[in-house]
Protein backbone atom coordinates (compact mmCIF):
# COMPACT_ATOMS: atom_id res chain seq x y z
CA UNK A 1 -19.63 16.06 -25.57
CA UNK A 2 -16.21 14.26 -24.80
CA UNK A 3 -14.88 12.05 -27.75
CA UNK A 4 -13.43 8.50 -27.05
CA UNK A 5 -9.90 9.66 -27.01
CA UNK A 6 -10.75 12.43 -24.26
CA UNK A 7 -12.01 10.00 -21.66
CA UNK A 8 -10.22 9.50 -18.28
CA UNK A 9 -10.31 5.92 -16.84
CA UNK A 10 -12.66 6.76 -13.79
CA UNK A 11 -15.40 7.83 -15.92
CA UNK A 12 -15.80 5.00 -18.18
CA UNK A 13 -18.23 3.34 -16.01
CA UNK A 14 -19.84 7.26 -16.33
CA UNK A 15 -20.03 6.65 -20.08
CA UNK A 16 -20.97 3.43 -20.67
CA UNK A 17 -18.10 1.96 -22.09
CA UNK A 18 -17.56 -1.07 -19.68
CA UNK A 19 -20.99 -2.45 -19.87
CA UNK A 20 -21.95 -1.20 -23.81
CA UNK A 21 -21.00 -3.99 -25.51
CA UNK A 22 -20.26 -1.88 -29.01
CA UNK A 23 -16.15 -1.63 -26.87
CA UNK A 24 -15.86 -4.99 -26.24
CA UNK A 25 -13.27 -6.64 -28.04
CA UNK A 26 -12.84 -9.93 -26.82
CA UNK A 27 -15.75 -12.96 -26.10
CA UNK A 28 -15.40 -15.27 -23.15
CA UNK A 29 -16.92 -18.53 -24.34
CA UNK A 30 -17.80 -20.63 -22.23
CA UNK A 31 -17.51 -24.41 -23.53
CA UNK A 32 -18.85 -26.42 -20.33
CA UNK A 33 -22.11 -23.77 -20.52
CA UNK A 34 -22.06 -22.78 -23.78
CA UNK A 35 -22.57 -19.26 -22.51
CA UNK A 36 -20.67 -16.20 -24.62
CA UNK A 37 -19.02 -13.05 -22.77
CA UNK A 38 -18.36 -10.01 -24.55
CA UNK A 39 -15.75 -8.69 -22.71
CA UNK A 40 -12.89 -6.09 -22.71
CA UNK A 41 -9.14 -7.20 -22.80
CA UNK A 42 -8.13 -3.89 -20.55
CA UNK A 43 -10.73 -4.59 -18.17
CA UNK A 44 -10.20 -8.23 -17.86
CA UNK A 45 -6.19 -8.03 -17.50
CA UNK A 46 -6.43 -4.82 -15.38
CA UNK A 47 -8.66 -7.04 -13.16
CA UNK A 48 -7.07 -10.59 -13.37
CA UNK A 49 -3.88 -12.28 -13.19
CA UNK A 50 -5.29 -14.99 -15.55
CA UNK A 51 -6.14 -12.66 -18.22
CA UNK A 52 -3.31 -10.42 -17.74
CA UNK A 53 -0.80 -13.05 -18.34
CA UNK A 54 -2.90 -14.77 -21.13
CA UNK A 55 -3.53 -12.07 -22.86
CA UNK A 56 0.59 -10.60 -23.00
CA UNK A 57 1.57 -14.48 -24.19
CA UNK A 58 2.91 -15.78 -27.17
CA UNK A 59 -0.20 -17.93 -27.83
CA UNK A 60 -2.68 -17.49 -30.26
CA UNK A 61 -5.84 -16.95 -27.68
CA UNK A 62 -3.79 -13.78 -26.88
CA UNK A 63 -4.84 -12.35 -30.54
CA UNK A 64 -8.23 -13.78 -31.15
CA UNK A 65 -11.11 -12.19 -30.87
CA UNK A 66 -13.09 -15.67 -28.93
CA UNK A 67 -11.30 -17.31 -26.05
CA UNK A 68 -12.36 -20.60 -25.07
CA UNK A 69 -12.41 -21.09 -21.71
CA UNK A 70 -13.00 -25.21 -20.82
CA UNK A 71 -13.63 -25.88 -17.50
CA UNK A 72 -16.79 -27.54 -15.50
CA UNK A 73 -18.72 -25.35 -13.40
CA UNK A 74 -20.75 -27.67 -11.47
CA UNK A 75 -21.64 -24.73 -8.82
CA UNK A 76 -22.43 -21.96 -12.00
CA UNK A 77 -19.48 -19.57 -10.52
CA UNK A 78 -18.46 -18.73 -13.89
CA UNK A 79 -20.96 -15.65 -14.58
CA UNK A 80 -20.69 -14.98 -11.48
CA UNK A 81 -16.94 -14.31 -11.62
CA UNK A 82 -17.36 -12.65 -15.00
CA UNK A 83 -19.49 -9.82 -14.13
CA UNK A 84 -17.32 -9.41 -10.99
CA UNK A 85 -14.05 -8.74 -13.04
CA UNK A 86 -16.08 -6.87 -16.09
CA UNK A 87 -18.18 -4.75 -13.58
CA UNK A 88 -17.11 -4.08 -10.17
């Protein structure tokens, strides 16, 4: 069996990695919902300009382990646009 270190990028979806939630390093929270991601940082800034550029900033949600995100979401896109970055 391949070790952590010995995985390409095209087969972590194979493996698991993107949707076991023992890799993720970062939660998504939520405040308008109250609803928690566990997420990835690669993933996430690989995926979104938003994340890339928050995540490579000086501020301190670029080190924390829970990013608040505060927003309304009258139409519930939110999850929606979570799994799509996390998963697809």
């Amino acid at each position: 069996m391949e070790d952590c270190a010995s995985l390409h990028y095209e087969n972590l979806f194979d493996h698991g990695f993107a949707v076991d939630e023992r890799f993720a390093d970062v939660v998504i929270d939520h405040v308008a919902s109250g609803k928690q991601y566990k997420c990835h940082r690669l993933i996430l800034a690989h995926r979104s300009e938003f994340f890339r550029r928050l995540f490579c900033s000086a501020f301190k949600e670029s080190r924390g382990d829970i990013i608040q995100v505060q927003f309304e979401d009258a139409f519930d896109v939110f999850p929606k646009v979570m799994k799509i970055l996390q998963f697809f």
